[in-house]
C-alpha atoms as a PDB file:
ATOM      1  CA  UNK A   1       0.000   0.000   0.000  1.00  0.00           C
ATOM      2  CA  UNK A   2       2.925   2.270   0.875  1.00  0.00           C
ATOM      3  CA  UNK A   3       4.912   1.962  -2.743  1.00  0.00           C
ATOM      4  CA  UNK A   4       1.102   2.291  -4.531  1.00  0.00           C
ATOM      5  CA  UNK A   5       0.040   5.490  -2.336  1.00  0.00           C
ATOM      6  CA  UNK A   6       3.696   6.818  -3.289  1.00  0.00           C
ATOM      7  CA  UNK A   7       2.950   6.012  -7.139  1.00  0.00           C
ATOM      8  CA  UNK A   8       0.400   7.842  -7.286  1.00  0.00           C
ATOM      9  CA  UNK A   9       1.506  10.754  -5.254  1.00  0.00           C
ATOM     10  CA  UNK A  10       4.403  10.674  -8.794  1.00  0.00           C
ATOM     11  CA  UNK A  11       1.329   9.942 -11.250  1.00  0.00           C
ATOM     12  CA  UNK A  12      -0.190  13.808 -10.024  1.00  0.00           C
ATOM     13  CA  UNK A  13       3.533  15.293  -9.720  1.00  0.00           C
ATOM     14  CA  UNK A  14       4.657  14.618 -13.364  1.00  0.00           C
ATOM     15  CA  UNK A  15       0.858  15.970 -14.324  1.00  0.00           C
ATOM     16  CA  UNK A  16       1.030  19.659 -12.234  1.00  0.00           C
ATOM     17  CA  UNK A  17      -1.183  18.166  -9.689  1.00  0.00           C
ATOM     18  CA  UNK A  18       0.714  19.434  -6.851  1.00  0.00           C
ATOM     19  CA  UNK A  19      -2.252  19.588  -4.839  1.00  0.00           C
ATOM     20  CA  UNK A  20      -3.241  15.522  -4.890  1.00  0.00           C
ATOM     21  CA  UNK A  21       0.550  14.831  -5.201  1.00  0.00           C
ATOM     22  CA  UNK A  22       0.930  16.326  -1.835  1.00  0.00           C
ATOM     23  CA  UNK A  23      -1.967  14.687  -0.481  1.00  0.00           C
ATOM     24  CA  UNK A  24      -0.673  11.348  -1.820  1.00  0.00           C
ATOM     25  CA  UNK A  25       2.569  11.831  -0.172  1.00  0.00           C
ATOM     26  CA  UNK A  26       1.906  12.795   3.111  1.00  0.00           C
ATOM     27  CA  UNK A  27      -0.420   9.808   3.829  1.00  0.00           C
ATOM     28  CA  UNK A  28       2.704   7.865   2.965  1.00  0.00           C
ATOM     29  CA  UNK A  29       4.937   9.859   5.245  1.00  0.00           C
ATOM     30  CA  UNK A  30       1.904   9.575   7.907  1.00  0.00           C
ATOM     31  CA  UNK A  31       1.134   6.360   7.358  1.00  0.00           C
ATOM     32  CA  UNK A  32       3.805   4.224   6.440  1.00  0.00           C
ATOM     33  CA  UNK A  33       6.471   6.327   8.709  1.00  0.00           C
ATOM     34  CA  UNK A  34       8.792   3.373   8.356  1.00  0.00           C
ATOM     35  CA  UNK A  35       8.293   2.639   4.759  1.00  0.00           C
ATOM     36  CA  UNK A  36      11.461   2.486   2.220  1.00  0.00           C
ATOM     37  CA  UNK A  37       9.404   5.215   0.294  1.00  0.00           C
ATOM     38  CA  UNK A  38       9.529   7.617   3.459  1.00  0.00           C
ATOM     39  CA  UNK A  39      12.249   9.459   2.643  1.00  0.00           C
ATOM     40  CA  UNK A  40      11.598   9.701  -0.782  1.00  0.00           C
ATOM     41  CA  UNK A  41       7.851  10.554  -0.113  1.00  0.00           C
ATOM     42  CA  UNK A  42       9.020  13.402   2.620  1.00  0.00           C
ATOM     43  CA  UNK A  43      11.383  15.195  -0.294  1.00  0.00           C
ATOM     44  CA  UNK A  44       8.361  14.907  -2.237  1.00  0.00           C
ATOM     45  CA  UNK A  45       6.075  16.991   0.106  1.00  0.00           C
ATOM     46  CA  UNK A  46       8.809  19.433   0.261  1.00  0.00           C
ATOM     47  CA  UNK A  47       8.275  20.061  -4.128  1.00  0.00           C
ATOM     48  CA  UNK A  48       5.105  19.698  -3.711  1.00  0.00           C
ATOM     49  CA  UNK A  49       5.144  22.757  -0.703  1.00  0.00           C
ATOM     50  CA  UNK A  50       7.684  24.600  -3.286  1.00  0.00           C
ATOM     51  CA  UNK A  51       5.100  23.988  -6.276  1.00  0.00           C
ATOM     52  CA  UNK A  52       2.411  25.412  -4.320  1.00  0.00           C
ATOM     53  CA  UNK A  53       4.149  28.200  -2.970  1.00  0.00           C
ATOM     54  CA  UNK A  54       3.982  27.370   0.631  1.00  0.00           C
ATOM     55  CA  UNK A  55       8.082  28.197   0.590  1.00  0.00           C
ATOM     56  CA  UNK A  56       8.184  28.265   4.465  1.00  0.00           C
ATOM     57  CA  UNK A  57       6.753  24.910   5.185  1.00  0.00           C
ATOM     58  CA  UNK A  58       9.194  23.350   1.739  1.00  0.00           C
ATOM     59  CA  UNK A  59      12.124  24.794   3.829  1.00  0.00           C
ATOM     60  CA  UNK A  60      10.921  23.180   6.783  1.00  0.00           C
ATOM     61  CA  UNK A  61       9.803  20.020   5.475  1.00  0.00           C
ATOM     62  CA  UNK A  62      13.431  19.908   3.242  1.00  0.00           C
ATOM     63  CA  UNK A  63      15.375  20.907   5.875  1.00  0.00           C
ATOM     64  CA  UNK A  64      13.641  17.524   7.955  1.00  0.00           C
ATOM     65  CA  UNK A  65      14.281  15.444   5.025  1.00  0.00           C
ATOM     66  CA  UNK A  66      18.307  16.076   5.593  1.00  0.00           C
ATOM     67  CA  UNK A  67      18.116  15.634   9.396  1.00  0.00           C
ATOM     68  CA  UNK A  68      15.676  12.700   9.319  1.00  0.00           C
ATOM     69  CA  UNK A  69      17.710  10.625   6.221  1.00  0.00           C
ATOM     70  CA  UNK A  70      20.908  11.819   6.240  1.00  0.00           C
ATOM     71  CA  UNK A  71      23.705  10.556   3.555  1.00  0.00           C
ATOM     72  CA  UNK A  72      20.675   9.457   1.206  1.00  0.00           C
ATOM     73  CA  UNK A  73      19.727  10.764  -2.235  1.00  0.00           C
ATOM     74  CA  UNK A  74      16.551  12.281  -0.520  1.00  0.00           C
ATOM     75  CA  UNK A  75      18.765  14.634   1.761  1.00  0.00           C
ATOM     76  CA  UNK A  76      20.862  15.445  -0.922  1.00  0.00           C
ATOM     77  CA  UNK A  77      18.339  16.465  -3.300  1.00  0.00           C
ATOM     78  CA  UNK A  78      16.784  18.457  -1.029  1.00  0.00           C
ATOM     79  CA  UNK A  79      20.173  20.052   0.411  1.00  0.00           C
ATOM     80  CA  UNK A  80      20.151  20.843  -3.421  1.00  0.00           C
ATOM     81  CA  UNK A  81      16.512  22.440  -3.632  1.00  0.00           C
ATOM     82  CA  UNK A  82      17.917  24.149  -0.025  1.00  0.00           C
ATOM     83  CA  UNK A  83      20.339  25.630  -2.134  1.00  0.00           C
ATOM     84  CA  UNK A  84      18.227  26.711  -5.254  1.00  0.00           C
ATOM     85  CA  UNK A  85      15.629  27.820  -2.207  1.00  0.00           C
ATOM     86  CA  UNK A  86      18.455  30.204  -1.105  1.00  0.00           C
ATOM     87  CA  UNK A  87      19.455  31.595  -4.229  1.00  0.00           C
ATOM     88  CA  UNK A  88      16.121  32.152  -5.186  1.00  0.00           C
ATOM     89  CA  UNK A  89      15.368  34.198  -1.721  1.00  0.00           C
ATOM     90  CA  UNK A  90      12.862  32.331  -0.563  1.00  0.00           C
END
């Protein structure tokens, strides 16, 4: 259930759908807290948060995903949004 819900959360990403994406992605983070998609699922809500504008809670939920999974691909992409994030001012 945890890779599906994930899937999905992807299937509204790659269409603009940041709205059901995000949805999608939290219940995996809620749900499945100890899922191998977790990580992955967290960074998501974080581009999801950027997508939608909600910059404060992306930094907050990107700046969890490097604490939380550190020396993953998930922390380093989202050091990387961090960065782009900073650049940007936002």
């Amino acid at each position: 259930a945890d890779n599906a819900t994930y899937w999905l959360g992807e299937a509204h990403y790659v269409t603009k759908d940041y709205a059901a994406a995000l949805k999608s992605f939290e219940a995996v983070v809620e749900g499945f807290p100890d899922s191998r998609k977790a990580a992955d699922a967290l960074l998501k809500v974080g581009y999801c948060q950027y997508e939608l504008k909600a910059f404060r809670n992306a930094r907050a939920t990107l700046e969890k995903v490097v604490a939380s999974y550190p020396g993953t691909d998930a922390a380093r992409l989202a050091g990387q949004r961090l960065t782009r994030m900073d650049s940007e001012g936002r």
